[in-house]
N, C-alpha and C. Protein backbone atom coordinates (compact mmCIF):
# COMPACT_ATOMS: atom_id res chain seq x y z
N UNK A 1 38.86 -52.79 84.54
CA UNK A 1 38.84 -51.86 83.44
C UNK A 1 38.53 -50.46 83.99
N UNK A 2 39.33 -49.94 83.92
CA UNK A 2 39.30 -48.35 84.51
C UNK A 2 37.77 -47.58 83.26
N UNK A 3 37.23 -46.90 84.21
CA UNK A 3 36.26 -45.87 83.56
C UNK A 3 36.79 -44.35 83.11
N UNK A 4 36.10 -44.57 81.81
CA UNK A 4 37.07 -43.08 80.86
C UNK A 4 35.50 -42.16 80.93
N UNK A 5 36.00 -40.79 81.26
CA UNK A 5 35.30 -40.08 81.51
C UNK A 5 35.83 -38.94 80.89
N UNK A 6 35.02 -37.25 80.63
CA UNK A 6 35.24 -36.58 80.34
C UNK A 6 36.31 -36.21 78.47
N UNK A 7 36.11 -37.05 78.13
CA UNK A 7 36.54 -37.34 76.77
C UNK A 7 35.46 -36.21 75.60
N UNK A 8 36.04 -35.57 75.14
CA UNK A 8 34.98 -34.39 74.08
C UNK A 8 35.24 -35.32 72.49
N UNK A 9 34.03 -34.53 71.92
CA UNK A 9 33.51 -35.06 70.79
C UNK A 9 34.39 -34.61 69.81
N UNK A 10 34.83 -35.61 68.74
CA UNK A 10 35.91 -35.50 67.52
C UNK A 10 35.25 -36.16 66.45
N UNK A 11 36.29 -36.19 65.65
CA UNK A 11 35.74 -36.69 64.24
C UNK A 11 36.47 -38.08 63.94
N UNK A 12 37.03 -38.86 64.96
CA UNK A 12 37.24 -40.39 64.61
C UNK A 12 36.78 -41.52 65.83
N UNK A 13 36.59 -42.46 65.49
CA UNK A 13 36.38 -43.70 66.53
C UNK A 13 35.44 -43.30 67.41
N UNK A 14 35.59 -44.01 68.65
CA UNK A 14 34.88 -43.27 69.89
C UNK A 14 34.32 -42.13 70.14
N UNK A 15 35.24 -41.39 69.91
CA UNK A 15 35.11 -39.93 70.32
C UNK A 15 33.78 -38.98 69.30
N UNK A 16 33.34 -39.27 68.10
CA UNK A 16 32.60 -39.73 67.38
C UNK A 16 30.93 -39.16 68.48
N UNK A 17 31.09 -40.21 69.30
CA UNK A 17 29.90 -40.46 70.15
C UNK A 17 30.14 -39.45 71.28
N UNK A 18 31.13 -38.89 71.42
CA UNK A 18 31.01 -37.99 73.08
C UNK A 18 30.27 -36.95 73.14
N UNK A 19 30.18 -36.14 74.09
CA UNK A 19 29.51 -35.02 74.32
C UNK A 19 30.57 -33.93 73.93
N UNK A 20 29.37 -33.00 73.82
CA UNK A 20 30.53 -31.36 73.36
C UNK A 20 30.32 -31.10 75.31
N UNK A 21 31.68 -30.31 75.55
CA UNK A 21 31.46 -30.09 76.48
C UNK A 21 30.30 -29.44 77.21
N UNK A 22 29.79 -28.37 76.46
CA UNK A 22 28.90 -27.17 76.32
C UNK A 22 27.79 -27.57 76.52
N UNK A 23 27.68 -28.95 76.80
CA UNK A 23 25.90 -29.83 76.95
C UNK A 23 26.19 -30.59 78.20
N UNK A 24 26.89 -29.76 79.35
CA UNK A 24 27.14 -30.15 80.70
C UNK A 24 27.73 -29.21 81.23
N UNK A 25 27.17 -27.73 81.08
CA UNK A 25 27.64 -26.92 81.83
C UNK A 25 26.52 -26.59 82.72
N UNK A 26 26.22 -26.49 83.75
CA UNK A 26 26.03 -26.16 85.21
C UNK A 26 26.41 -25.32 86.10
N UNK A 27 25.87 -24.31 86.09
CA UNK A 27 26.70 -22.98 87.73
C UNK A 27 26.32 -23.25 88.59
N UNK A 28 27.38 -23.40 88.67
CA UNK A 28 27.24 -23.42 90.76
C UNK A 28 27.12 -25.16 91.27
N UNK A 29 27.15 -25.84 90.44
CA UNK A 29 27.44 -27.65 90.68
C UNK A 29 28.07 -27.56 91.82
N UNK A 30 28.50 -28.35 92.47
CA UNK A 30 29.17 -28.85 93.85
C UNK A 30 30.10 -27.34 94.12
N UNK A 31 30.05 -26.54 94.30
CA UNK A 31 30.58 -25.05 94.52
C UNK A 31 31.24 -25.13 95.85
N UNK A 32 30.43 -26.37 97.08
CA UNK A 32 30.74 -25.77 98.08
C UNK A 32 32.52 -26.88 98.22
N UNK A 33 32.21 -27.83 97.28
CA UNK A 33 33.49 -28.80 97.08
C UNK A 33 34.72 -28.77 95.88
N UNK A 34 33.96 -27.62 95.10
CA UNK A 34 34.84 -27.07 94.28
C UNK A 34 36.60 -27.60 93.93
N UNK A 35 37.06 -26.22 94.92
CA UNK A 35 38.33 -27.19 95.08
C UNK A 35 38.75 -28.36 95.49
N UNK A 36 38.30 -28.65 96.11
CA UNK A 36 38.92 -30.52 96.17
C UNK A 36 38.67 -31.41 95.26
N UNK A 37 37.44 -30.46 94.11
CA UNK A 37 37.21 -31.67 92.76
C UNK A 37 38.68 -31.18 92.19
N UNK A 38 38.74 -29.63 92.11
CA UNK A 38 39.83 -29.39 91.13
C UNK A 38 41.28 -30.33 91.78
N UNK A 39 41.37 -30.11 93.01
CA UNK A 39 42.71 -30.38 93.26
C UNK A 39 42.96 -32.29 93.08
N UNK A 40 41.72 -32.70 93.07
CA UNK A 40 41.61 -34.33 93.19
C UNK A 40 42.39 -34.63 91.41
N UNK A 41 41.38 -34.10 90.24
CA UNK A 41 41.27 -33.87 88.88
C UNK A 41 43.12 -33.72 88.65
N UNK A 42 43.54 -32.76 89.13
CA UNK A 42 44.91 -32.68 89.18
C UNK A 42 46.09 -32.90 89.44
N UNK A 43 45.51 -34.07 90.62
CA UNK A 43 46.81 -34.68 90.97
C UNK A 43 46.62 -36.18 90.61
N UNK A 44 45.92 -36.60 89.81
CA UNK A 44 45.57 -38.20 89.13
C UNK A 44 47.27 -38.79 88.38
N UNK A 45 47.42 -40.06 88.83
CA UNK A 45 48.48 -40.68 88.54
C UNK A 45 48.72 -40.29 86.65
N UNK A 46 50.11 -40.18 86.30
CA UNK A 46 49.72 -40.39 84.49
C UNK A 46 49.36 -41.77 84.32
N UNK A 47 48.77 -41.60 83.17
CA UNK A 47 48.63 -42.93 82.88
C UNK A 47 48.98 -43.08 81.50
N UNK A 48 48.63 -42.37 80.24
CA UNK A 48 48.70 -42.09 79.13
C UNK A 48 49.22 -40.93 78.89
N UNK A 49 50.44 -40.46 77.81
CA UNK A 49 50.80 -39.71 76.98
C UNK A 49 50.11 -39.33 75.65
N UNK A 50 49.68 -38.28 75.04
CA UNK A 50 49.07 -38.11 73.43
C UNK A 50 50.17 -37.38 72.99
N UNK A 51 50.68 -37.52 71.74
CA UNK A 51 51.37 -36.85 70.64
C UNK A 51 50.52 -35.36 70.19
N UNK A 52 50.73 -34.37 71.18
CA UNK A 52 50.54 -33.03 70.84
C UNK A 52 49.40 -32.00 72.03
N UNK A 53 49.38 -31.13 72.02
CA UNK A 53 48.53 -30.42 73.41
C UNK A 53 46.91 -30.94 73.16
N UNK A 54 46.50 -30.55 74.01
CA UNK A 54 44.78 -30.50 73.86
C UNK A 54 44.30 -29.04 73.78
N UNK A 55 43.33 -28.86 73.06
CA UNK A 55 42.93 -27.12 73.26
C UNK A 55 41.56 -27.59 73.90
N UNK A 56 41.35 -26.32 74.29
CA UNK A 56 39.92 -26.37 74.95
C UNK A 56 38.53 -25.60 73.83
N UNK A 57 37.46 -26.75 73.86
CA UNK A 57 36.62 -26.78 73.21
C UNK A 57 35.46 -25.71 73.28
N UNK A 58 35.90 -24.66 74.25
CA UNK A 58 35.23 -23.63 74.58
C UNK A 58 35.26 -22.25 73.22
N UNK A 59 34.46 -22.31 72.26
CA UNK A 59 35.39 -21.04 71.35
C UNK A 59 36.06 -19.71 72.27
N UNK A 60 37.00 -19.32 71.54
CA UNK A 60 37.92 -18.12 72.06
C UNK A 60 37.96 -18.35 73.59
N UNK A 61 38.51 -19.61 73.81
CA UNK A 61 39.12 -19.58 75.38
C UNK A 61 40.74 -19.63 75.45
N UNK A 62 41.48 -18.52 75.83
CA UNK A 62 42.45 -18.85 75.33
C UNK A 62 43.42 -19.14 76.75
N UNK A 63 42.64 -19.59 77.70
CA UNK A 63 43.12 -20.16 78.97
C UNK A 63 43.14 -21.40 78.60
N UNK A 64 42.81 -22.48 77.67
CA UNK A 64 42.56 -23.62 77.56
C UNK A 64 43.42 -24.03 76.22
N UNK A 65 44.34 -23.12 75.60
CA UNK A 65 45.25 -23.00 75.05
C UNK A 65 46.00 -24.41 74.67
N UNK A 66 46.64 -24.89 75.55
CA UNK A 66 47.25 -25.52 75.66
C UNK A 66 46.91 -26.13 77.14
N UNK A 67 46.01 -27.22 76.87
CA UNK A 67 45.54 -27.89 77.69
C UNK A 67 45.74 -29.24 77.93
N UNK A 68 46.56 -29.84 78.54
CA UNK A 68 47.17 -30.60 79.05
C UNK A 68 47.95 -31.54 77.71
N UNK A 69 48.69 -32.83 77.45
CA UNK A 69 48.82 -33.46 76.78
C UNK A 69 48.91 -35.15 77.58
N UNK A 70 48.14 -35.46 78.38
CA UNK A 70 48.05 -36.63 78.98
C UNK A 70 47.02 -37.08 79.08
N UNK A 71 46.98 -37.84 80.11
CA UNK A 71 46.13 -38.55 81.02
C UNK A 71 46.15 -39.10 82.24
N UNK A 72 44.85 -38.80 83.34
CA UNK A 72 45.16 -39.38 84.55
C UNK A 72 44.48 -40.19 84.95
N UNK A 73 44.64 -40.96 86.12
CA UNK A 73 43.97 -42.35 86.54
C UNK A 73 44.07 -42.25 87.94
N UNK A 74 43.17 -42.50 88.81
CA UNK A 74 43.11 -42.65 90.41
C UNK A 74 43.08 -44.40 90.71
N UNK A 75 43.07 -45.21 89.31
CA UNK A 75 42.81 -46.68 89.71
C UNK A 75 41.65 -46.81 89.56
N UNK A 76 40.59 -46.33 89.20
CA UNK A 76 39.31 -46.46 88.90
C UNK A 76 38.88 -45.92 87.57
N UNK A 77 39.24 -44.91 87.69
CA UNK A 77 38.81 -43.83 86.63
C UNK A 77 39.67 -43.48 85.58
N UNK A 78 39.56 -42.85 84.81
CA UNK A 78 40.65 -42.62 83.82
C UNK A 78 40.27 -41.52 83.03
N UNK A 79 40.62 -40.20 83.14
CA UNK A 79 40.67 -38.40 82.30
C UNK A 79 41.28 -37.79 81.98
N UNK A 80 41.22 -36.69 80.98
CA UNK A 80 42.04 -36.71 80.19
C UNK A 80 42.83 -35.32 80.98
N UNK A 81 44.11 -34.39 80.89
CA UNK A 81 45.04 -34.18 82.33
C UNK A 81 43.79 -32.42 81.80
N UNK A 82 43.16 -32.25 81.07
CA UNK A 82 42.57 -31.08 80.57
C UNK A 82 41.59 -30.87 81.51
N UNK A 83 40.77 -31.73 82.15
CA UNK A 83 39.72 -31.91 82.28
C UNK A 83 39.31 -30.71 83.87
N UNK A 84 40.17 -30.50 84.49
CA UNK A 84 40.41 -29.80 85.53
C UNK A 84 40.01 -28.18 85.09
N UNK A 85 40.33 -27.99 83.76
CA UNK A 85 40.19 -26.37 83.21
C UNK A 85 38.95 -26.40 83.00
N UNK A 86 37.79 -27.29 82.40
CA UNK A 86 36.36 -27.34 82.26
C UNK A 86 35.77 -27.03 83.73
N UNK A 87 36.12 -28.10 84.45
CA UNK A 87 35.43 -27.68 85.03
C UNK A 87 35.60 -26.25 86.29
N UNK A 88 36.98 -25.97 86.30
CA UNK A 88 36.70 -24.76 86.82
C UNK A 88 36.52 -23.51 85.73
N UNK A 89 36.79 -23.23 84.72
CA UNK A 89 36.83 -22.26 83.83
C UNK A 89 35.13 -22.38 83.47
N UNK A 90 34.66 -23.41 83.04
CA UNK A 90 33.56 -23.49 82.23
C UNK A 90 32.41 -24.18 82.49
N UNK A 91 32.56 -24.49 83.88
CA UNK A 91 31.07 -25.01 85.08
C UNK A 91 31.01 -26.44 84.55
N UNK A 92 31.85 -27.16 83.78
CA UNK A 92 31.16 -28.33 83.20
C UNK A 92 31.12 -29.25 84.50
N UNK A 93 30.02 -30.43 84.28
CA UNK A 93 29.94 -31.10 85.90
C UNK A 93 30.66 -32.65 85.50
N UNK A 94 30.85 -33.38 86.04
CA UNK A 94 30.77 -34.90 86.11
C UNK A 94 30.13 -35.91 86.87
N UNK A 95 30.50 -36.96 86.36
CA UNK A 95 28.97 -38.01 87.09
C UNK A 95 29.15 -37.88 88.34
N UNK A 96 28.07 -38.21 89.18
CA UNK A 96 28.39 -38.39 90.55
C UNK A 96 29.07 -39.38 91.49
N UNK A 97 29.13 -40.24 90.57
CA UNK A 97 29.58 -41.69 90.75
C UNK A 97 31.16 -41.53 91.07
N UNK A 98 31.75 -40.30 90.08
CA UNK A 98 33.06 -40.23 90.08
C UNK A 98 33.44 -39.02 91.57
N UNK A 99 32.50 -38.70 91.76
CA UNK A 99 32.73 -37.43 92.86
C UNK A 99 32.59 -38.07 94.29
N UNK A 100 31.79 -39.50 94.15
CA UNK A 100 31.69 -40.13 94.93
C UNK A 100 32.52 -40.64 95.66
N UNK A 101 33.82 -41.27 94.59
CA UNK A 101 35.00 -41.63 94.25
C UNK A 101 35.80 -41.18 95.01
N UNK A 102 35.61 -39.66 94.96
CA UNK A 102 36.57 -38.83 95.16
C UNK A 102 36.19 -38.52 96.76
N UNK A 103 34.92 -38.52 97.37
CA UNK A 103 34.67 -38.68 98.72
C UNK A 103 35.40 -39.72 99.21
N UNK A 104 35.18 -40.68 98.78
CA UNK A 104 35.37 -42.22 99.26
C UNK A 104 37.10 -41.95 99.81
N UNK A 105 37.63 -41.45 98.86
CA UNK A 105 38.93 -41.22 98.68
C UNK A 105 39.38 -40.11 99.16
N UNK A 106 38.43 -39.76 100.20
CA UNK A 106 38.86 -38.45 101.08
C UNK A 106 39.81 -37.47 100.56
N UNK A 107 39.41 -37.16 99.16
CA UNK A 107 39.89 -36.22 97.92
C UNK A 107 41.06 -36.14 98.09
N UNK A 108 41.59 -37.62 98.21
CA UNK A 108 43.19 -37.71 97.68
C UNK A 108 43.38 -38.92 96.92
N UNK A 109 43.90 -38.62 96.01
CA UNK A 109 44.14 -39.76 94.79
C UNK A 109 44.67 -41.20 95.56
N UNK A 110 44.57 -42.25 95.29
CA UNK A 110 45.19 -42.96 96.28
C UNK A 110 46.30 -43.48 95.59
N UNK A 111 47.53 -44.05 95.94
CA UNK A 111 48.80 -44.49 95.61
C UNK A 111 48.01 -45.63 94.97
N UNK A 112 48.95 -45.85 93.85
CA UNK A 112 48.47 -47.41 93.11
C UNK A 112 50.00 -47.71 92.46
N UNK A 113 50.73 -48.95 92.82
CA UNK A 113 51.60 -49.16 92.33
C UNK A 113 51.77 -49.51 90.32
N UNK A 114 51.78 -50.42 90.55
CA UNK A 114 51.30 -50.67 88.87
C UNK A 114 49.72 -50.77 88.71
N UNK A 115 49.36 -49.63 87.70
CA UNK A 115 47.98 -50.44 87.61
C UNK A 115 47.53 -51.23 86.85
N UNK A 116 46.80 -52.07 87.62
CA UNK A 116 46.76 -53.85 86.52
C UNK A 116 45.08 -53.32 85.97
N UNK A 117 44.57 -52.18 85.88
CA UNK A 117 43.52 -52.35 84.99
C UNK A 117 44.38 -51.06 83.79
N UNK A 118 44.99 -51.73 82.59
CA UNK A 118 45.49 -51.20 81.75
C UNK A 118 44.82 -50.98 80.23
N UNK A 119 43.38 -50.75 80.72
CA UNK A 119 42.54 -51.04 79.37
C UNK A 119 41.41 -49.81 80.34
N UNK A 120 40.70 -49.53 79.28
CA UNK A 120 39.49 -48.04 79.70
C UNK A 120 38.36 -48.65 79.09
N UNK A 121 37.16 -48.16 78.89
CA UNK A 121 36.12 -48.16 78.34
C UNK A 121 35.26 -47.00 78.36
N UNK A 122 35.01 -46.56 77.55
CA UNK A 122 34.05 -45.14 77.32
C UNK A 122 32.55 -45.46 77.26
N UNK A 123 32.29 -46.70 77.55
CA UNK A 123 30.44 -46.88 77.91
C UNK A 123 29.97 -46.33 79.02
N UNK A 124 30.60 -45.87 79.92
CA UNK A 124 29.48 -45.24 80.99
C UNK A 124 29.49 -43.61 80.77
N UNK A 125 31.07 -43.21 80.14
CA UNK A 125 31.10 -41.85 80.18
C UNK A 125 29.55 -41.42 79.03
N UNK A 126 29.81 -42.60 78.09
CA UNK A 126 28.86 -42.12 76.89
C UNK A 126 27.19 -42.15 77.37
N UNK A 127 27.34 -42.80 78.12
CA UNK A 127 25.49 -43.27 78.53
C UNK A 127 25.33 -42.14 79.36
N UNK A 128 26.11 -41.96 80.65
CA UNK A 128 25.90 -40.63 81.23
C UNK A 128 25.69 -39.43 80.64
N UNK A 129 26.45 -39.21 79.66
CA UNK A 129 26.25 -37.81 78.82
C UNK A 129 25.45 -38.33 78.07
N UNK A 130 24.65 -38.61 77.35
CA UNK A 130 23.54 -39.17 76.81
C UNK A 130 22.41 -38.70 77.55
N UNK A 131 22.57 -39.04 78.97
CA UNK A 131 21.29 -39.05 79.87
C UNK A 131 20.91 -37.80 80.18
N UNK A 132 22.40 -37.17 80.38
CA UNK A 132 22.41 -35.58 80.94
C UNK A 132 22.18 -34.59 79.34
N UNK A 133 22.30 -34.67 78.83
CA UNK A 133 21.71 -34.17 76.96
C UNK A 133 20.44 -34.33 77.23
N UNK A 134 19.97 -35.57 76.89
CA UNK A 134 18.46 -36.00 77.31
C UNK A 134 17.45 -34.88 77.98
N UNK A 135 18.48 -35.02 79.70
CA UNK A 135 17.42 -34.08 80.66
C UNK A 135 17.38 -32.88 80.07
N UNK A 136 18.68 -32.24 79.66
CA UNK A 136 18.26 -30.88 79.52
C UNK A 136 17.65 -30.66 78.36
N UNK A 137 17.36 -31.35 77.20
CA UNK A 137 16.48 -30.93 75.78
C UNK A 137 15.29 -31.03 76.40
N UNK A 138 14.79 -31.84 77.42
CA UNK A 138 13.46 -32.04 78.24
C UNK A 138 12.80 -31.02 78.61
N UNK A 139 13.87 -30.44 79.64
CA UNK A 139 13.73 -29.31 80.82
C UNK A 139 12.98 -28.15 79.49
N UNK A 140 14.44 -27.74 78.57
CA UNK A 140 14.69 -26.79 77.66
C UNK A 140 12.98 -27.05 76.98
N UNK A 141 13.02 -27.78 76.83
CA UNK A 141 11.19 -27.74 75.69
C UNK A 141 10.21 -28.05 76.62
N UNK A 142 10.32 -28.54 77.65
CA UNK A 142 9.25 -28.32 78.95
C UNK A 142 8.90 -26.87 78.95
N UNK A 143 10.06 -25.89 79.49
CA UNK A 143 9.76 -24.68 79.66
C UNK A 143 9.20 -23.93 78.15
N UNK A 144 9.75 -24.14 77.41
CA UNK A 144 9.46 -23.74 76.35
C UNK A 144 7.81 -23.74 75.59
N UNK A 145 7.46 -24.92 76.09
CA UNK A 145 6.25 -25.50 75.86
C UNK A 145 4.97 -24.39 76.95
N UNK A 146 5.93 -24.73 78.02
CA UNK A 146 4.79 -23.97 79.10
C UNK A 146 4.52 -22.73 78.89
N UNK A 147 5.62 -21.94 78.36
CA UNK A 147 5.98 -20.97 78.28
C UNK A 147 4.89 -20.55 76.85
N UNK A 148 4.85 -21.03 76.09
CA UNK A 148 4.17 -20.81 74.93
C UNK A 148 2.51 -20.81 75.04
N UNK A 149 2.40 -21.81 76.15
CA UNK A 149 1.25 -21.99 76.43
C UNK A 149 0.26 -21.11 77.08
């Protein structure tokens, strides 16, 4: 079962539960690997087609316009073809698990003939962003707290 990642928050099913992008932005995240996340993010097999563009969830970004209408897959993973503009346009980060991935894979997608995991699951993307929300309301009222104090 391929892992679905980077999926933003809507108003049906699943998506229901995701993160806004804007609660995983980070400057300067892996900066010094930058491009090879972007170029990895971008060259992911299709895997899925959607009926119409994606915009980007950033207000008044109008680089994110028309942001992708697919989906990609390295055989592990599975994102949506947008996901490449977050994170260079808008610092957003991803798990490490998936960057790991992308080491492992000496930041080249690897050839996969048919892929026989033809089903996704959005439980880790959701628990991860969960966790990373979590830390930063922490951090955010830690300082806040100290700060008051």
């Amino acid at each position: 079962m391929l892992k679905a990642i980077g999926f933003w928050r809507d108003t049906h099913g699943v998506f229901r539960r995701c993160p806004r992008p804007q609660w995983l932005v980070q400057r300067g995240w892996h900066a010094a690997e930058s491009e090879r996340i972007l170029r990895y993010l971008r060259s992911g097999h299709d895997f899925a087609a959607c009926c119409g563009w994606s915009t980007c969830r950033f207000r008044g970004c109008r680089e994110g316009e028309r942001n992708g209408a697919g989906n990609f897959t390295d055989g592990e993973w599975y994102w949506p073809e947008g996901l490449a503009h977050y994170v260079q346009r808008h610092a957003v980060i991803l798990p490490e698990e998936f960057i790991e991935t992308m080491r492992a894979n000496d930041w080249r997608v690897p050839a996969v003939g048919e892929i026989a995991k033809r089903t996704f699951d959005y439980t880790f993307w959701l628990d991860w962003a969960g966790q990373q929300q979590r830390q930063r309301w922490y951090h955010f009222w830690r300082l806040a707290f100290y700060r008051a104090a």
